[in-house]
Protein backbone atom coordinates (compact mmCIF):
# COMPACT_ATOMS: atom_id res chain seq x y z
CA UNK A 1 69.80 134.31 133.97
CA UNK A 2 72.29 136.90 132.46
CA UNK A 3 75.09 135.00 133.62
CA UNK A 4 74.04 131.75 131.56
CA UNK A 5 73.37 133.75 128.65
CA UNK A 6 77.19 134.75 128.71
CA UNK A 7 78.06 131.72 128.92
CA UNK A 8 76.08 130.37 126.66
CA UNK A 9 77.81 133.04 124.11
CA UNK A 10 81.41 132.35 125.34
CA UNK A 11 80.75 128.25 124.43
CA UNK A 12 79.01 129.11 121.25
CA UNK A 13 81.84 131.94 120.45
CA UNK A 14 84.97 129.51 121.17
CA UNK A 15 83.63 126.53 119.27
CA UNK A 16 82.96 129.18 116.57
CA UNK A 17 86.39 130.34 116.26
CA UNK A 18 88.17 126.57 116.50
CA UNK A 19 85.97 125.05 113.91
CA UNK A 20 87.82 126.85 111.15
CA UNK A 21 91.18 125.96 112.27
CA UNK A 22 92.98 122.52 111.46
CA UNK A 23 96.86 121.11 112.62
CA UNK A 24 98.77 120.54 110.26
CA UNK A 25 102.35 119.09 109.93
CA UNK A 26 104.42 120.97 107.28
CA UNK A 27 108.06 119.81 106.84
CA UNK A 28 110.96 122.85 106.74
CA UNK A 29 113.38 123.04 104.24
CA UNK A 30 115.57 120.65 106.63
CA UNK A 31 113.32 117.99 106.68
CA UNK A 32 111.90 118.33 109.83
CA UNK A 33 108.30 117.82 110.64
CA UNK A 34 106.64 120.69 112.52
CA UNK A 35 103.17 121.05 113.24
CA UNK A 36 101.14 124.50 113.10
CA UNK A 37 97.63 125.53 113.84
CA UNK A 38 96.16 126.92 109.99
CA UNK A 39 92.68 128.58 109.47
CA UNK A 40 90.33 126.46 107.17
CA UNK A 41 91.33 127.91 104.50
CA UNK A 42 95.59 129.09 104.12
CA UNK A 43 95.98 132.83 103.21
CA UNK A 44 96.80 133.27 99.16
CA UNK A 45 100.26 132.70 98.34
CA UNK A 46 101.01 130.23 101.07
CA UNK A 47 103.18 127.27 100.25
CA UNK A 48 101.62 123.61 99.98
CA UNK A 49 103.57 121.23 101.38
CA UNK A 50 105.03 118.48 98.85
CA UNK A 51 102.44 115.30 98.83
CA UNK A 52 104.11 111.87 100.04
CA UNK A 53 103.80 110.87 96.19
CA UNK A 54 103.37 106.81 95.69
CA UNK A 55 104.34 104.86 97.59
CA UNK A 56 106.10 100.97 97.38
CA UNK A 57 104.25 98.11 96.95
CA UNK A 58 105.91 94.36 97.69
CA UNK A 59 104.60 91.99 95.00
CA UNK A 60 104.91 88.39 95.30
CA UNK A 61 107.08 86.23 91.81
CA UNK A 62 106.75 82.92 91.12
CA UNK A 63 109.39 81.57 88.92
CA UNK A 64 108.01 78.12 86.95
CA UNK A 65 110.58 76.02 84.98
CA UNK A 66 110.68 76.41 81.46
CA UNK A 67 113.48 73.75 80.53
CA UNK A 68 115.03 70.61 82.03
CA UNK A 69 117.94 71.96 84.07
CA UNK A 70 114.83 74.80 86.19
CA UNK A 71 112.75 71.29 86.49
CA UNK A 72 115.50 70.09 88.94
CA UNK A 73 114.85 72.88 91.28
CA UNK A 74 110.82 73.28 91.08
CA UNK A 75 109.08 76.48 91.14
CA UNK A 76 110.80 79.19 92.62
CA UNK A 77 109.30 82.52 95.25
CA UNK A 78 110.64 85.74 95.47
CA UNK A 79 109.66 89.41 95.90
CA UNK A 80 109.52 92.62 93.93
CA UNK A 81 108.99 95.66 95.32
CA UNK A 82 107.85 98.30 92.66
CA UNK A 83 109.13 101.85 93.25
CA UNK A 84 105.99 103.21 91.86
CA UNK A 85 109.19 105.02 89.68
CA UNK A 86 109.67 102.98 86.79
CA UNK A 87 112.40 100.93 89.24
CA UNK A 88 112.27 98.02 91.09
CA UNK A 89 113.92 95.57 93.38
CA UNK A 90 114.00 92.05 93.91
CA UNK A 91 115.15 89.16 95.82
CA UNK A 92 114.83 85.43 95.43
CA UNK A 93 116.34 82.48 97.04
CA UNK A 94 117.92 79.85 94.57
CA UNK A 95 119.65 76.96 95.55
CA UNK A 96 120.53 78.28 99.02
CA UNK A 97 121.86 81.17 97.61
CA UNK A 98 119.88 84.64 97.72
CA UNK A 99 119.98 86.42 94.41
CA UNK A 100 119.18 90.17 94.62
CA UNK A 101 119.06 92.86 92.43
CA UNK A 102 117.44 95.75 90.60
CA UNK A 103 114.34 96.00 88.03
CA UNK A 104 114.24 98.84 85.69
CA UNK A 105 111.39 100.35 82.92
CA UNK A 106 112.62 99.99 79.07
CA UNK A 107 112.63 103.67 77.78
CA UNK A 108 109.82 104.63 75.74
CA UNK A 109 107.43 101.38 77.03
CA UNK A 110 105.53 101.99 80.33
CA UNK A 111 105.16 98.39 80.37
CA UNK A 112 108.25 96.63 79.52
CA UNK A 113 111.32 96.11 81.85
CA UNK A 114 114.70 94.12 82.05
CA UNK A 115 116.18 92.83 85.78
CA UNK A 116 119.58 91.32 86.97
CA UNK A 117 120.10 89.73 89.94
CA UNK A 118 123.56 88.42 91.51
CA UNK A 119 124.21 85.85 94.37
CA UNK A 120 127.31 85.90 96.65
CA UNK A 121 128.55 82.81 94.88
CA UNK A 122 128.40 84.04 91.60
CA UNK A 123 124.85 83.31 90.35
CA UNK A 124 123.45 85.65 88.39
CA UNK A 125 120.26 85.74 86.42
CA UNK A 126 118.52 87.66 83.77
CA UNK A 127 114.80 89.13 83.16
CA UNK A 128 112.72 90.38 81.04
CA UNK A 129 109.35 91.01 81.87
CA UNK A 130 105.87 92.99 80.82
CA UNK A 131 103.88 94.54 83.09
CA UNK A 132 99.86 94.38 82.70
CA UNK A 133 99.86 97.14 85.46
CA UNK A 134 101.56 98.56 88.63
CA UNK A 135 100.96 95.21 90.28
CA UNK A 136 100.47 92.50 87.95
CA UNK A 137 103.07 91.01 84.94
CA UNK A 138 105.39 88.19 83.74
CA UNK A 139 108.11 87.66 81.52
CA UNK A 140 111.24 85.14 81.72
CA UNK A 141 114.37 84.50 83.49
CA UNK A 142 117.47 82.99 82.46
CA UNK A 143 120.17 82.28 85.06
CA UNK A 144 124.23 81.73 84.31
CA UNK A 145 124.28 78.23 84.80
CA UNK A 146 121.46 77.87 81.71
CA UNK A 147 118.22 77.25 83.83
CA UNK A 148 115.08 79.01 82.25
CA UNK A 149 111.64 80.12 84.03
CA UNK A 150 108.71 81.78 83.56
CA UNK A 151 108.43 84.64 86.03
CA UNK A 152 104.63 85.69 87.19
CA UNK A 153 104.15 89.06 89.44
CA UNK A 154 101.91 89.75 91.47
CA UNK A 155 98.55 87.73 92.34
């Protein structure tokens, strides 16, 4: 009987002792990943390791035609992807030709933005847009050869 009493008290002892303790990756000042074994609770003073911060979301733009010359191509798709950083990047196919390029935040407006975009053959085009939050807006798009559209983003 005094032998299951011991280890009764060794069990109840270890699961005691790893209940406080999690593992936890922490990334060195070289960018490596390393994973340690931390009480419940990390001594005072002890360094948090940075959070991932947001991340990228793709959004889904549909360009409509807003004047005669867009009507001959239809309504165009493409894709932003929001940097959660007050940039963005997008891509759209137009006429065979992929048009990519860069979206960026108007200073002092949360909401507003301009984008360029520029095809191999020498297409570009030219946005403006407002943004009703990090995954919704619209705006327009003019591209070098004259053809207008109204740009949606996101669903």
């Amino acid at each position: 009987m005094n032998a299951k009493i011991r280890i009764a008290a060794l069990l109840s002892a270890s699961a005691a002792v790893l209940s406080g303790c999690y593992i936890v990756p922490v990334v060195d000042a070289q960018g490596n990943v390393q994973y340690q074994h931390y009480p419940l609770v990390p001594p005072a003073g002890y360094p948090v390791p940075p959070s991932a911060g947001p991340q990228p979301v793709v959004l889904q733009a549909r360009l409509y035609p807003a004047n005669e010359l867009a009507s001959r191509t239809g309504v165009l798709s493409g894709t932003v992807t929001n940097m959660m950083t007050g940039k963005g990047r997008f891509q759209l196919q137009y006429n065979g030709e992929v048009l990519t390029g860069e979206a960026t935040r108007v200073s002092n407006d949360q909401r507003r933005g301009v984008a360029s975009a520029y095809g191999s053959s020498g297409t570009t085009m030219s946005c403006e847009y407002q943004m009703s939050g990090p995954r919704q807006g619209a705006g327009t798009c003019t591209l070098s050869n004259g053809a207008k559209y109204q740009v949606h983003i996101g669903s």
